[in-house]
PDB file of N, CA and C in Angstrom:
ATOM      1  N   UNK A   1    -155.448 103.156  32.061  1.00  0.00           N
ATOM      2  CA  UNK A   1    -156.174 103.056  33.322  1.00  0.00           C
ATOM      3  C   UNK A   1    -155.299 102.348  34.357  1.00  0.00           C
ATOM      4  N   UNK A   2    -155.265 102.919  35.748  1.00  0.00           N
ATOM      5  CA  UNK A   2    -154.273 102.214  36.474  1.00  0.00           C
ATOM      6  C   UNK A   2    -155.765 100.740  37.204  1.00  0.00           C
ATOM      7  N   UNK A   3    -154.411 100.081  37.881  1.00  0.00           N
ATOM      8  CA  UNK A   3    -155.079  99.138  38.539  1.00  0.00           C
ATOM      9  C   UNK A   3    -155.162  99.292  39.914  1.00  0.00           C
ATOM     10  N   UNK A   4    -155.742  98.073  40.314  1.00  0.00           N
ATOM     11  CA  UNK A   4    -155.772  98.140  41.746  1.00  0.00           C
ATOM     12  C   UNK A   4    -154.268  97.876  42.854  1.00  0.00           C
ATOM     13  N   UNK A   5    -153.779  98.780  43.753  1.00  0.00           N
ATOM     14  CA  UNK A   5    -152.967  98.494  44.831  1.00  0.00           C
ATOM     15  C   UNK A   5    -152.591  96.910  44.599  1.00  0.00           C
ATOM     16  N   UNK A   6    -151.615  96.659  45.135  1.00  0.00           N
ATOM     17  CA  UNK A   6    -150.896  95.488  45.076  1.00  0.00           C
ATOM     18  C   UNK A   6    -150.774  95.273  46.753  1.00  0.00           C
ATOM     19  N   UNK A   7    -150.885  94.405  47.421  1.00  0.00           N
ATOM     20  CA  UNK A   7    -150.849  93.703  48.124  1.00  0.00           C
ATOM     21  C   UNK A   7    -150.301  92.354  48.068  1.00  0.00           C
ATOM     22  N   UNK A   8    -149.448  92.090  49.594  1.00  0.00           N
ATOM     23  CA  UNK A   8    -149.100  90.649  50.243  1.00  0.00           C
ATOM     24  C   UNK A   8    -149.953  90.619  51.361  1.00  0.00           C
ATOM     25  N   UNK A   9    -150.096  88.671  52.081  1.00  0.00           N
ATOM     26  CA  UNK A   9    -150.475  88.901  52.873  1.00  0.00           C
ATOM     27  C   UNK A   9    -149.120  88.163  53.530  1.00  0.00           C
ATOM     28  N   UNK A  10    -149.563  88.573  54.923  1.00  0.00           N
ATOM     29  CA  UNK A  10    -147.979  87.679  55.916  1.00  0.00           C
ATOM     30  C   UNK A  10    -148.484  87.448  57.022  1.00  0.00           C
ATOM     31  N   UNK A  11    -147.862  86.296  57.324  1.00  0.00           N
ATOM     32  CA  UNK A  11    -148.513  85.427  58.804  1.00  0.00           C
ATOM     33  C   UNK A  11    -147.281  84.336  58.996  1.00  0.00           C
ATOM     34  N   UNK A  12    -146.981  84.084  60.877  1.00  0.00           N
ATOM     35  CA  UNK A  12    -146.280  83.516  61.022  1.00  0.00           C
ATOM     36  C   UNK A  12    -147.019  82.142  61.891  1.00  0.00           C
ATOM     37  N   UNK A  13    -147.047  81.050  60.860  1.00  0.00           N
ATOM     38  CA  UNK A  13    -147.143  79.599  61.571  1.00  0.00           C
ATOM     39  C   UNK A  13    -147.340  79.822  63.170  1.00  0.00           C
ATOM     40  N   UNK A  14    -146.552  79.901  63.351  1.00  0.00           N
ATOM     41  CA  UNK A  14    -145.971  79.670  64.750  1.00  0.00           C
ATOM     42  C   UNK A  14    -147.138  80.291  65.511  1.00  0.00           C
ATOM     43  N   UNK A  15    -147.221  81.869  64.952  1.00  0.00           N
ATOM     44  CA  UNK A  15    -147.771  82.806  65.870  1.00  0.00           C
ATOM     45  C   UNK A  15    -149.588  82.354  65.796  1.00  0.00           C
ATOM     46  N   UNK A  16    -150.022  82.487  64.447  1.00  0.00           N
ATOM     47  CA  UNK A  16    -151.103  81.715  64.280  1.00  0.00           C
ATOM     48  C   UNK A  16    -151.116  80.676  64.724  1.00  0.00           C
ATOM     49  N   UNK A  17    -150.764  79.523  64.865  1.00  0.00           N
ATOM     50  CA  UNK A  17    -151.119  78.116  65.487  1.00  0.00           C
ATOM     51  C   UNK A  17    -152.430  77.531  64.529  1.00  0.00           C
ATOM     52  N   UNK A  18    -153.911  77.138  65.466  1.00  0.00           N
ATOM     53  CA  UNK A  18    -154.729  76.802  64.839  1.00  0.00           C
ATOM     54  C   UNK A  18    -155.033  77.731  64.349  1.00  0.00           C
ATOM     55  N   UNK A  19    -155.208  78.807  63.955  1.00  0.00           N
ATOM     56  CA  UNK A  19    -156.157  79.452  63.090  1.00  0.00           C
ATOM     57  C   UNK A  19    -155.608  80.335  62.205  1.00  0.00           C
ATOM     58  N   UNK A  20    -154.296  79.199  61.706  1.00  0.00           N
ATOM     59  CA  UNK A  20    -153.991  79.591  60.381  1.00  0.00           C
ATOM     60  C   UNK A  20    -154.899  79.776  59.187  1.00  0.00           C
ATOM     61  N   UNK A  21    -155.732  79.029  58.649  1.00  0.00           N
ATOM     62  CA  UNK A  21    -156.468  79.007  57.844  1.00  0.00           C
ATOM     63  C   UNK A  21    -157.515  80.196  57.933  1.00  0.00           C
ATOM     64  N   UNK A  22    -158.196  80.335  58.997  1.00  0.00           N
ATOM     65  CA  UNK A  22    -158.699  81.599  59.771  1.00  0.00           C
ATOM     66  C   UNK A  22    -157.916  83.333  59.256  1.00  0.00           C
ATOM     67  N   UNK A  23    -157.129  82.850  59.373  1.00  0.00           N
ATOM     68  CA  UNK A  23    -155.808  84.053  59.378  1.00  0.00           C
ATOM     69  C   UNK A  23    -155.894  84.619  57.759  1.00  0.00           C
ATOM     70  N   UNK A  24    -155.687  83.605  56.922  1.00  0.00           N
ATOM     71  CA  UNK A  24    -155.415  83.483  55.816  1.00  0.00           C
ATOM     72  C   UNK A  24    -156.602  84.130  55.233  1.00  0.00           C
ATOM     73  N   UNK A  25    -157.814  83.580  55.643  1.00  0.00           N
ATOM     74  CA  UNK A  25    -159.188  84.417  54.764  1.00  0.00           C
ATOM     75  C   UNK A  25    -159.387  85.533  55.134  1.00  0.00           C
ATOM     76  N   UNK A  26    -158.893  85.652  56.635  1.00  0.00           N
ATOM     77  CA  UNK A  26    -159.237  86.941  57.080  1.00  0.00           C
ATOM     78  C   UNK A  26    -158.547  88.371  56.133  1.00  0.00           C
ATOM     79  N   UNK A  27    -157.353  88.093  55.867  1.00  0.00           N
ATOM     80  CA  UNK A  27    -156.282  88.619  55.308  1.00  0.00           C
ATOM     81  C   UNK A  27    -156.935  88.659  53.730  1.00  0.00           C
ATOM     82  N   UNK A  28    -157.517  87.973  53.464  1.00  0.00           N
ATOM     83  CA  UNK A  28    -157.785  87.972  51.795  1.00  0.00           C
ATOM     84  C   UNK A  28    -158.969  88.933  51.783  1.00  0.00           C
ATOM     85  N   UNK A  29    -159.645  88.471  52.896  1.00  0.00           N
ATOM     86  CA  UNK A  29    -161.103  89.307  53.225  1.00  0.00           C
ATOM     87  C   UNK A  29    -160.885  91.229  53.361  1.00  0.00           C
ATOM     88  N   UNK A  30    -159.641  91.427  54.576  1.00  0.00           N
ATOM     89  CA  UNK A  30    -159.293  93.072  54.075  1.00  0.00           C
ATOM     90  C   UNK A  30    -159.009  93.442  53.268  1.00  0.00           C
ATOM     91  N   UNK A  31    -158.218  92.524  52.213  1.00  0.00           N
ATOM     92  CA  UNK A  31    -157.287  93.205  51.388  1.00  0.00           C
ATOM     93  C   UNK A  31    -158.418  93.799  50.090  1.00  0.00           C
ATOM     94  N   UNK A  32    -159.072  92.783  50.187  1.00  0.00           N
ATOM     95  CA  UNK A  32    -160.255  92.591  49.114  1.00  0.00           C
ATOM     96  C   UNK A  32    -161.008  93.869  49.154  1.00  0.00           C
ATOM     97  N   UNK A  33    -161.613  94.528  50.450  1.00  0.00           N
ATOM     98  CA  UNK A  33    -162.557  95.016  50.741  1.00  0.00           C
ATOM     99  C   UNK A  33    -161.877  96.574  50.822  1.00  0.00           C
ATOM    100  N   UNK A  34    -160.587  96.565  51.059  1.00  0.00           N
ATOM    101  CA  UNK A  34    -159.842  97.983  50.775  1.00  0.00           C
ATOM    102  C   UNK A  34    -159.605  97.919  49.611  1.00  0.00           C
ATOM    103  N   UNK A  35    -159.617  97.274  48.762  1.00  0.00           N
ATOM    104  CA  UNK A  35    -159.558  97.356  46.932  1.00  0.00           C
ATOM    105  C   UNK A  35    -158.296  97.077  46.561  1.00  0.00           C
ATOM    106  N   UNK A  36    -157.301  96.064  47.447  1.00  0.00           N
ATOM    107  CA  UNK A  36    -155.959  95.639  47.075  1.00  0.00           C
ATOM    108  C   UNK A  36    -156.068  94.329  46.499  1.00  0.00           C
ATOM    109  N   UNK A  37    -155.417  94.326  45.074  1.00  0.00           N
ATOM    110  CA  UNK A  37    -154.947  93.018  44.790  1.00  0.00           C
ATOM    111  C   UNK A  37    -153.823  92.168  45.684  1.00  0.00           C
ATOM    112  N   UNK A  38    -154.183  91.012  45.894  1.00  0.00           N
ATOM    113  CA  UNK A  38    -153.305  90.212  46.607  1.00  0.00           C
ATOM    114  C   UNK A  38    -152.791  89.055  46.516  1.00  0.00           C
ATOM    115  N   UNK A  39    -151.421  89.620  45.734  1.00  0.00           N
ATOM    116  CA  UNK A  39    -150.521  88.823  44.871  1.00  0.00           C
ATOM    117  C   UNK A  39    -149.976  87.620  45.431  1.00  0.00           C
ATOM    118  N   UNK A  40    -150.322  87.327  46.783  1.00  0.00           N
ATOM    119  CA  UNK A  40    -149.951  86.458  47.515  1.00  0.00           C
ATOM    120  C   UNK A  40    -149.901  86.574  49.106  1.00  0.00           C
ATOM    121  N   UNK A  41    -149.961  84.760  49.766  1.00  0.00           N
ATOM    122  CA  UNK A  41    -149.732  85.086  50.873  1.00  0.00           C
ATOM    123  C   UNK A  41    -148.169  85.057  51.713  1.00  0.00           C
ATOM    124  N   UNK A  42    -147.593  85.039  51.893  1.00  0.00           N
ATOM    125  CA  UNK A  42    -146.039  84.500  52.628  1.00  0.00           C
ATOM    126  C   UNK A  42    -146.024  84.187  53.758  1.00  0.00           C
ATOM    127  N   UNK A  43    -146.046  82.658  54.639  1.00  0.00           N
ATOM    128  CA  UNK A  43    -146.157  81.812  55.609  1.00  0.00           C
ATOM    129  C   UNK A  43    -144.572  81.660  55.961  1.00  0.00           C
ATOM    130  N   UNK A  44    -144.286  82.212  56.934  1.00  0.00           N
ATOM    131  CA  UNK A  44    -142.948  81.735  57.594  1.00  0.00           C
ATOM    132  C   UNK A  44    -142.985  80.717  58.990  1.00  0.00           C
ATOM    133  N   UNK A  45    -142.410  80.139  59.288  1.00  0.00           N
ATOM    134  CA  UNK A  45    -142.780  79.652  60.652  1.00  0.00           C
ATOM    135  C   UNK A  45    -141.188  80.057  61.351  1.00  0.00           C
ATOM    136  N   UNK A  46    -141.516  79.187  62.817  1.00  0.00           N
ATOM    137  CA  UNK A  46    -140.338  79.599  64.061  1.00  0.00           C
ATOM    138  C   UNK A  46    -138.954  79.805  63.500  1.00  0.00           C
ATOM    139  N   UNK A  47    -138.960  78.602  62.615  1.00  0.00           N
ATOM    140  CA  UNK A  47    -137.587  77.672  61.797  1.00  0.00           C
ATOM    141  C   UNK A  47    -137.075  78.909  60.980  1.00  0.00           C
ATOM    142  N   UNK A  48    -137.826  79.803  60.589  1.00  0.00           N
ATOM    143  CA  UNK A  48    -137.293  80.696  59.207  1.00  0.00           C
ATOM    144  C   UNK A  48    -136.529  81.318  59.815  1.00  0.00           C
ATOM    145  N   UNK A  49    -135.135  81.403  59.256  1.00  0.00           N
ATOM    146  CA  UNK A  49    -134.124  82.392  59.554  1.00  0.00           C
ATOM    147  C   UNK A  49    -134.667  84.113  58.578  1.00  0.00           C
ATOM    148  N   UNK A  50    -134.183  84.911  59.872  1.00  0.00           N
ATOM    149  CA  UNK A  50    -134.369  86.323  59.319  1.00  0.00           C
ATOM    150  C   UNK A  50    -135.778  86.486  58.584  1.00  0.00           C
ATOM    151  N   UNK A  51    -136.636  86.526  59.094  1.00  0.00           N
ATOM    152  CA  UNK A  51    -138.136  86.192  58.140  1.00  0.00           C
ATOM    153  C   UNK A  51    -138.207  87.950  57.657  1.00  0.00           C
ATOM    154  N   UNK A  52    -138.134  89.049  57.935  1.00  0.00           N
ATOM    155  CA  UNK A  52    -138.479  90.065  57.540  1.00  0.00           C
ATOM    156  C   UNK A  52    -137.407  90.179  56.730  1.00  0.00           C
ATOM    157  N   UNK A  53    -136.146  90.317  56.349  1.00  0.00           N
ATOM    158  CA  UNK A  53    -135.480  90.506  55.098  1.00  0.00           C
ATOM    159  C   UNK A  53    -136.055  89.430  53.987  1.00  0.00           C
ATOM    160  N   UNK A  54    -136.593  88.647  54.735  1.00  0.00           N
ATOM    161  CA  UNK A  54    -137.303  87.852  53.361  1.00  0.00           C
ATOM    162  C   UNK A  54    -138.656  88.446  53.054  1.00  0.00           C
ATOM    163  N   UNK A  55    -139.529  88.779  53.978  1.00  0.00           N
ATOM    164  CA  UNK A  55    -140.609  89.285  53.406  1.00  0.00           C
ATOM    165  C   UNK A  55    -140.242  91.025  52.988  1.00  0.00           C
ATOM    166  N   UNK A  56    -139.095  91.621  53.106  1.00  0.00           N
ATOM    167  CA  UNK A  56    -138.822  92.798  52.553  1.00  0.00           C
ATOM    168  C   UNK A  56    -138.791  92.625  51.103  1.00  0.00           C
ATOM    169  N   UNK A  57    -137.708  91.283  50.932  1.00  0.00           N
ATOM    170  CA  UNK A  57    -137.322  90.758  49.395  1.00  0.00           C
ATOM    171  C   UNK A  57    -138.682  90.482  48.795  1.00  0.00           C
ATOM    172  N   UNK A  58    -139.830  90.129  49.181  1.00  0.00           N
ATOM    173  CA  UNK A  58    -140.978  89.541  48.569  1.00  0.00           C
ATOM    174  C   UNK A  58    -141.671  90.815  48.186  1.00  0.00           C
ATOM    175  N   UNK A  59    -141.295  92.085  49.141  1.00  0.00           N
ATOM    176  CA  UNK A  59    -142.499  93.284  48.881  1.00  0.00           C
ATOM    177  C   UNK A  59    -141.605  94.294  47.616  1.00  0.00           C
ATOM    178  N   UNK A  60    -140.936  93.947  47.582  1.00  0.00           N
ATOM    179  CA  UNK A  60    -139.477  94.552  46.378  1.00  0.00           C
ATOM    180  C   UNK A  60    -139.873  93.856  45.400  1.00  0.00           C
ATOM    181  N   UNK A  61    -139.968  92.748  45.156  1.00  0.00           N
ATOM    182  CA  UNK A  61    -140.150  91.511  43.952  1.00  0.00           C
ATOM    183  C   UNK A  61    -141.659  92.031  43.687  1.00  0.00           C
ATOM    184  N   UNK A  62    -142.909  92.115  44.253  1.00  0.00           N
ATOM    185  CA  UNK A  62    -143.782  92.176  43.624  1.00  0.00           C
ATOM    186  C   UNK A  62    -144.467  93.592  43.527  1.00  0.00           C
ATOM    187  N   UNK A  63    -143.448  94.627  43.947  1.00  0.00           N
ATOM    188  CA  UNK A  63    -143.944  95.654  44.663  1.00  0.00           C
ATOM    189  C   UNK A  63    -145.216  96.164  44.702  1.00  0.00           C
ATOM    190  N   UNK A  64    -145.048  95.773  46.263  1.00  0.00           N
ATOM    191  CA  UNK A  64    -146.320  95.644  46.828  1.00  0.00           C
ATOM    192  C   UNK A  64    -146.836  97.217  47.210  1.00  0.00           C
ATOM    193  N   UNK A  65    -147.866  97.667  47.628  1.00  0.00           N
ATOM    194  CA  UNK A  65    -148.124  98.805  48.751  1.00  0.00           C
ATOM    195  C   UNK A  65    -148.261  98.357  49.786  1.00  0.00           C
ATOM    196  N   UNK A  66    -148.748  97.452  50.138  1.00  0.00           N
ATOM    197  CA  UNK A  66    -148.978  97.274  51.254  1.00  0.00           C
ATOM    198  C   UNK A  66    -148.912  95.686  51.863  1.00  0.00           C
ATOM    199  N   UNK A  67    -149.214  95.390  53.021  1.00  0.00           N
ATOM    200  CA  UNK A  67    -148.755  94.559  53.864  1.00  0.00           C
ATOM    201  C   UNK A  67    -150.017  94.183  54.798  1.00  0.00           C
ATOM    202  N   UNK A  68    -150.720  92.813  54.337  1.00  0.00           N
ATOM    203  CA  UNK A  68    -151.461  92.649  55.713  1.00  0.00           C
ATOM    204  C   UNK A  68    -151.282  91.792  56.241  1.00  0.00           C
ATOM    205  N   UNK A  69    -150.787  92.162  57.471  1.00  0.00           N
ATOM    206  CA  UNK A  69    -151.338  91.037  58.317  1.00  0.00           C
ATOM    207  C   UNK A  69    -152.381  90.982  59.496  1.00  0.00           C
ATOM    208  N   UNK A  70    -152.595  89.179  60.132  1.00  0.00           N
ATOM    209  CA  UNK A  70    -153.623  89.335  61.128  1.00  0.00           C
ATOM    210  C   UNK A  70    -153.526  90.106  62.683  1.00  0.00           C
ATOM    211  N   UNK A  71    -152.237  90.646  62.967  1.00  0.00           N
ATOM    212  CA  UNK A  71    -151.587  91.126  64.094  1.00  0.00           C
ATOM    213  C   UNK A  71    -150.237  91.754  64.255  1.00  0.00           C
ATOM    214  N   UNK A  72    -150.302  92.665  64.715  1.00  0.00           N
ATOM    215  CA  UNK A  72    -148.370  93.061  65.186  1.00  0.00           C
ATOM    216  C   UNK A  72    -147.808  92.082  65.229  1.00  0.00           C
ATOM    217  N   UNK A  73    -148.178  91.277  66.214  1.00  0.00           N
ATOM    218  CA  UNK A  73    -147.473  89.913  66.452  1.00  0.00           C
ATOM    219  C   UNK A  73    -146.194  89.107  65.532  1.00  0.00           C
ATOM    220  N   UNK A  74    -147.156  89.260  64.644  1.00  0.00           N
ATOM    221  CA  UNK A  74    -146.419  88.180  63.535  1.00  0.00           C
ATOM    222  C   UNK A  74    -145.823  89.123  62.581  1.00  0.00           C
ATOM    223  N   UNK A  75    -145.574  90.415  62.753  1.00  0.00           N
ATOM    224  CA  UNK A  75    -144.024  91.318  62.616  1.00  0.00           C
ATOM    225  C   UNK A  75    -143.124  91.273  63.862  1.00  0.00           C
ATOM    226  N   UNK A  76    -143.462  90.815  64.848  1.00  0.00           N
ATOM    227  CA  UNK A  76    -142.524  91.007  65.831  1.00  0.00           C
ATOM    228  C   UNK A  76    -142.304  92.674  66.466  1.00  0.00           C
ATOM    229  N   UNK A  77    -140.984  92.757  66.315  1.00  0.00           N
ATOM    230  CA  UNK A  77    -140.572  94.240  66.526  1.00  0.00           C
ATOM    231  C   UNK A  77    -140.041  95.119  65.706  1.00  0.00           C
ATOM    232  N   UNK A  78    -140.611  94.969  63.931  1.00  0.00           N
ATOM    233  CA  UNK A  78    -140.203  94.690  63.187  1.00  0.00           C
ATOM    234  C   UNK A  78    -141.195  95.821  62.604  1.00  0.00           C
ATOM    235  N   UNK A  79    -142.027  96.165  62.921  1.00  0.00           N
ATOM    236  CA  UNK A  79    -142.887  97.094  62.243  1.00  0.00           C
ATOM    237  C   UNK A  79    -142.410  98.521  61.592  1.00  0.00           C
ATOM    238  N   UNK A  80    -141.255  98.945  62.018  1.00  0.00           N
ATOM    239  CA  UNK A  80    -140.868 100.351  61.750  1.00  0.00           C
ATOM    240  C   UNK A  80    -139.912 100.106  60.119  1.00  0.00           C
ATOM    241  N   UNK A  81    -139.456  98.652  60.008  1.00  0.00           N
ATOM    242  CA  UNK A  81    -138.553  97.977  59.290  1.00  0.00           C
ATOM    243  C   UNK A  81    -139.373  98.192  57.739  1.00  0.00           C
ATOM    244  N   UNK A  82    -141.172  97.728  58.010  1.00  0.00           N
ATOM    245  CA  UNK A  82    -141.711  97.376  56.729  1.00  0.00           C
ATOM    246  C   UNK A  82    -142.805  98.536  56.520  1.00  0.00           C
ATOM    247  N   UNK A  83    -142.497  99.133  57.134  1.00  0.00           N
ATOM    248  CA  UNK A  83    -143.506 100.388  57.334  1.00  0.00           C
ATOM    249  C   UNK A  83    -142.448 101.615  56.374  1.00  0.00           C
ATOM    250  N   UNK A  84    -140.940 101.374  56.549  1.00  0.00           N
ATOM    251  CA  UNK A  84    -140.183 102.014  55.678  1.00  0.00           C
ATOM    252  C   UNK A  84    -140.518 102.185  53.816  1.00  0.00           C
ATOM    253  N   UNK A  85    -141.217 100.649  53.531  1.00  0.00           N
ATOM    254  CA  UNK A  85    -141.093 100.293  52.276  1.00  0.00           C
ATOM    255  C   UNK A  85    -142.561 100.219  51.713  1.00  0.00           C
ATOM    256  N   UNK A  86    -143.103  99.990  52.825  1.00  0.00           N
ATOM    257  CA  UNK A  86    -144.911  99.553  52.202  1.00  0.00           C
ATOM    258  C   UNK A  86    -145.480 100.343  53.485  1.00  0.00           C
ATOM    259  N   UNK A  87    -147.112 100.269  53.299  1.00  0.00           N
ATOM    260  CA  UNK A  87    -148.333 100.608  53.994  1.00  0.00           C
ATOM    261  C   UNK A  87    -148.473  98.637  55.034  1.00  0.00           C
ATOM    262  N   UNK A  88    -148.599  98.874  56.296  1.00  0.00           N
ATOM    263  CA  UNK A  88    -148.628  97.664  56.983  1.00  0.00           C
ATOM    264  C   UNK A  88    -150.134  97.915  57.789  1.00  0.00           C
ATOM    265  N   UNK A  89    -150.642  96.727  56.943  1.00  0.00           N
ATOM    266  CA  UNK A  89    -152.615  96.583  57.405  1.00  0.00           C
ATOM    267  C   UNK A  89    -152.875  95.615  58.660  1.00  0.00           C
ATOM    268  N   UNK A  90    -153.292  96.049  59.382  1.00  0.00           N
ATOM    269  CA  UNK A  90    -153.254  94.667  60.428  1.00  0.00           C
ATOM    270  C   UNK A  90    -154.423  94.537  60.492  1.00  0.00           C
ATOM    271  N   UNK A  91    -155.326  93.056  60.390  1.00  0.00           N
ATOM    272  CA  UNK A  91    -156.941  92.336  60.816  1.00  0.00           C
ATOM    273  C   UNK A  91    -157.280  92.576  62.040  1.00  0.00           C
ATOM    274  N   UNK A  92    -156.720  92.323  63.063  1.00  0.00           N
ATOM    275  CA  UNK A  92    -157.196  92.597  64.462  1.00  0.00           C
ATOM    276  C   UNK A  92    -155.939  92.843  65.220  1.00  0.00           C
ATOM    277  N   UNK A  93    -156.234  94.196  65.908  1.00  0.00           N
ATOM    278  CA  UNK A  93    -157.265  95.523  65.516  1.00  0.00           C
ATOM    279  C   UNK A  93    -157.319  95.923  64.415  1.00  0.00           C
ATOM    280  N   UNK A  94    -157.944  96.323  63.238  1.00  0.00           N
ATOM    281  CA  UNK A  94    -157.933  96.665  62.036  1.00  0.00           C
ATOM    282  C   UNK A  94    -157.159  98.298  61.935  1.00  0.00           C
ATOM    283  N   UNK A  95    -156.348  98.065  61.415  1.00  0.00           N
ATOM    284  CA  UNK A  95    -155.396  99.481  61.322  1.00  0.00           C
ATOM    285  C   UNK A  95    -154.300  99.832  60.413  1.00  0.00           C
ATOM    286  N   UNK A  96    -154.042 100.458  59.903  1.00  0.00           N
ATOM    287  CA  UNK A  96    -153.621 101.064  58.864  1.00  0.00           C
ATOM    288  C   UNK A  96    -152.189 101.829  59.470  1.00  0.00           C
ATOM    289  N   UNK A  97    -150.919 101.245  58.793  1.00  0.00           N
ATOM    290  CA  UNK A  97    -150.041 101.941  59.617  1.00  0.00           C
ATOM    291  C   UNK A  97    -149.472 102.532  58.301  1.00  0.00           C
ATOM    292  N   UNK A  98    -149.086 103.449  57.866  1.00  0.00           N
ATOM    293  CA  UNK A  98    -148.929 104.347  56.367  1.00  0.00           C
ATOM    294  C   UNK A  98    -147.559 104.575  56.210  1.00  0.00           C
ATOM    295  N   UNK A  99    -146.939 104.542  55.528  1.00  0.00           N
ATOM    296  CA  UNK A  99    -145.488 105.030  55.541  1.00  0.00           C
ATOM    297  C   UNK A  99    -145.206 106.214  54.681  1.00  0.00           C
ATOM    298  N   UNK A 100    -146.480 107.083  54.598  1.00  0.00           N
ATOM    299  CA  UNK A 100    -146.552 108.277  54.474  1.00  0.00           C
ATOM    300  C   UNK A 100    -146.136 109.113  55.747  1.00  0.00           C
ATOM    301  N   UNK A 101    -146.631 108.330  56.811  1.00  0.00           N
ATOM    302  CA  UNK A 101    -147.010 108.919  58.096  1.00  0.00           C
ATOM    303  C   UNK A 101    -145.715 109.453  58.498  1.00  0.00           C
ATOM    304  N   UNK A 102    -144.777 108.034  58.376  1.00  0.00           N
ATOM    305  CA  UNK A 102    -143.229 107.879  58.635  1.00  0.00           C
ATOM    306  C   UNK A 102    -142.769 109.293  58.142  1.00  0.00           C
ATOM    307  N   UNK A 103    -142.752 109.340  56.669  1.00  0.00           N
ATOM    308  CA  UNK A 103    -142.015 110.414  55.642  1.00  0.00           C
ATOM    309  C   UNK A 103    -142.689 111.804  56.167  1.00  0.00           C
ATOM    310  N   UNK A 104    -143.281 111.406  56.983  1.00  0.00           N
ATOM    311  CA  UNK A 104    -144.094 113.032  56.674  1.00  0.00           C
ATOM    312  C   UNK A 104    -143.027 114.162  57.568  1.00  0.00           C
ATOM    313  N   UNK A 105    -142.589 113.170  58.985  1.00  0.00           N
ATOM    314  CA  UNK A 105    -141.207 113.908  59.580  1.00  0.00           C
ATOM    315  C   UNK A 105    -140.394 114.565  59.093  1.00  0.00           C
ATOM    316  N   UNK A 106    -139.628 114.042  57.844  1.00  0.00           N
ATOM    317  CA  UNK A 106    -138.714 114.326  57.116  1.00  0.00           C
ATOM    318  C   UNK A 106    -138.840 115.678  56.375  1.00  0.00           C
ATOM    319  N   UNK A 107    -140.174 116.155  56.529  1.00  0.00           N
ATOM    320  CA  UNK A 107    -140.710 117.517  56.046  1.00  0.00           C
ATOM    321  C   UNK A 107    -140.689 118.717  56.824  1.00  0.00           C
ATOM    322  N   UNK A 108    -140.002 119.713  56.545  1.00  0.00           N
ATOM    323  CA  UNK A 108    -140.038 120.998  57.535  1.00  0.00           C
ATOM    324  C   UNK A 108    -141.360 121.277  57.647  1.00  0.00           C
ATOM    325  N   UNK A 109    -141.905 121.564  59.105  1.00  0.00           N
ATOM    326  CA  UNK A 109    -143.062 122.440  59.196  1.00  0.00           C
ATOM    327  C   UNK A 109    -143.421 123.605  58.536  1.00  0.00           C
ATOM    328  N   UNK A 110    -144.751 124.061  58.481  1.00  0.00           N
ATOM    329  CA  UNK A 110    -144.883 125.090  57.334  1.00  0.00           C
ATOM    330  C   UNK A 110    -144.344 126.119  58.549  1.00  0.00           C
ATOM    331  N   UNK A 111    -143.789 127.334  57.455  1.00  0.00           N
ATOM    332  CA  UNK A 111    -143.356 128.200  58.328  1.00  0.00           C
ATOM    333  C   UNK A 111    -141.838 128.614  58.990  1.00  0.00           C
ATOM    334  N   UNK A 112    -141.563 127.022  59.173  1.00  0.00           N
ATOM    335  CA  UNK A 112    -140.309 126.828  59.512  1.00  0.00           C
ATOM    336  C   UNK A 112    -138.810 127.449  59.100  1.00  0.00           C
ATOM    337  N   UNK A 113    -137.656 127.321  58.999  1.00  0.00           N
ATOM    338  CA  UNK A 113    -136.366 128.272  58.191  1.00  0.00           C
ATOM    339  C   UNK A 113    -135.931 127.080  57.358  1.00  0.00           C
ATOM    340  N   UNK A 114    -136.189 125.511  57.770  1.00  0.00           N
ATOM    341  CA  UNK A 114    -135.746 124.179  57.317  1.00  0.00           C
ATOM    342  C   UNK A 114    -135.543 124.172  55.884  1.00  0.00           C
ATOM    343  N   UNK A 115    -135.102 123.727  55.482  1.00  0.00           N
ATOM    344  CA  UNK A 115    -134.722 123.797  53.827  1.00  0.00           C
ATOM    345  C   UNK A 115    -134.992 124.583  53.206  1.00  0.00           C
ATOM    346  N   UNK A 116    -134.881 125.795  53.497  1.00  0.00           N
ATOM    347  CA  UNK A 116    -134.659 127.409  53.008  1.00  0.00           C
ATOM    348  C   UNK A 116    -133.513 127.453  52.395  1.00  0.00           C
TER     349      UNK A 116
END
């Protein structure tokens, strides 16, 4: 019998401020309710050098599917980076960014002459 999806959650200090703690349940609260286990959270703040090759290394180590966090924000500009490797969940706005979606380009249209 398989198990449930694997999940991280990720949030940046900085970007959260007070409502880190806020952040944190919120994040446990989607992951929960989409049926992902969530193997953990990963807190970086301002100070962290390179924070997404580290949270890449964290979604490799536990391999994860997916990725929530409470906002774009706290990926930065960074979203196309972890969207390569995992599914990236964001709390508010609640949204689902798939990295199926990504791969699906890489597919000739039906019809097409493409990898004929």
């Amino acid at each position: 019998m398989w198990g449930r999806p694997t999940a991280i959650g990720y949030l940046r200090r900085d970007v959260s401020g007070v409502s880190q703690v806020w952040d944190e349940t919120q994040i446990r609260s989607v992951a929960k309710r989409l049926g992902y286990e969530l193997a953990k959270i990963v807190v970086f703040g301002a100070q962290t050098d390179d924070p997404i090759p580290q949270l890449l290394n964290t979604i490799e180590r536990v391999d994860a599917d997916a990725v929530v966090t409470p906002a774009l924000a706290h990926l930065g500009d960074e979203l196309d980076q972890v969207v390569r490797v995992c599914d990236v969940i964001t709390v508010n706005p609640e949204n689902t960014y798939a990295r199926w979606a990504l791969s699906a380009d890489l597919w000739p249209a039906p019809g097409s002459d493409e990898g004929a």
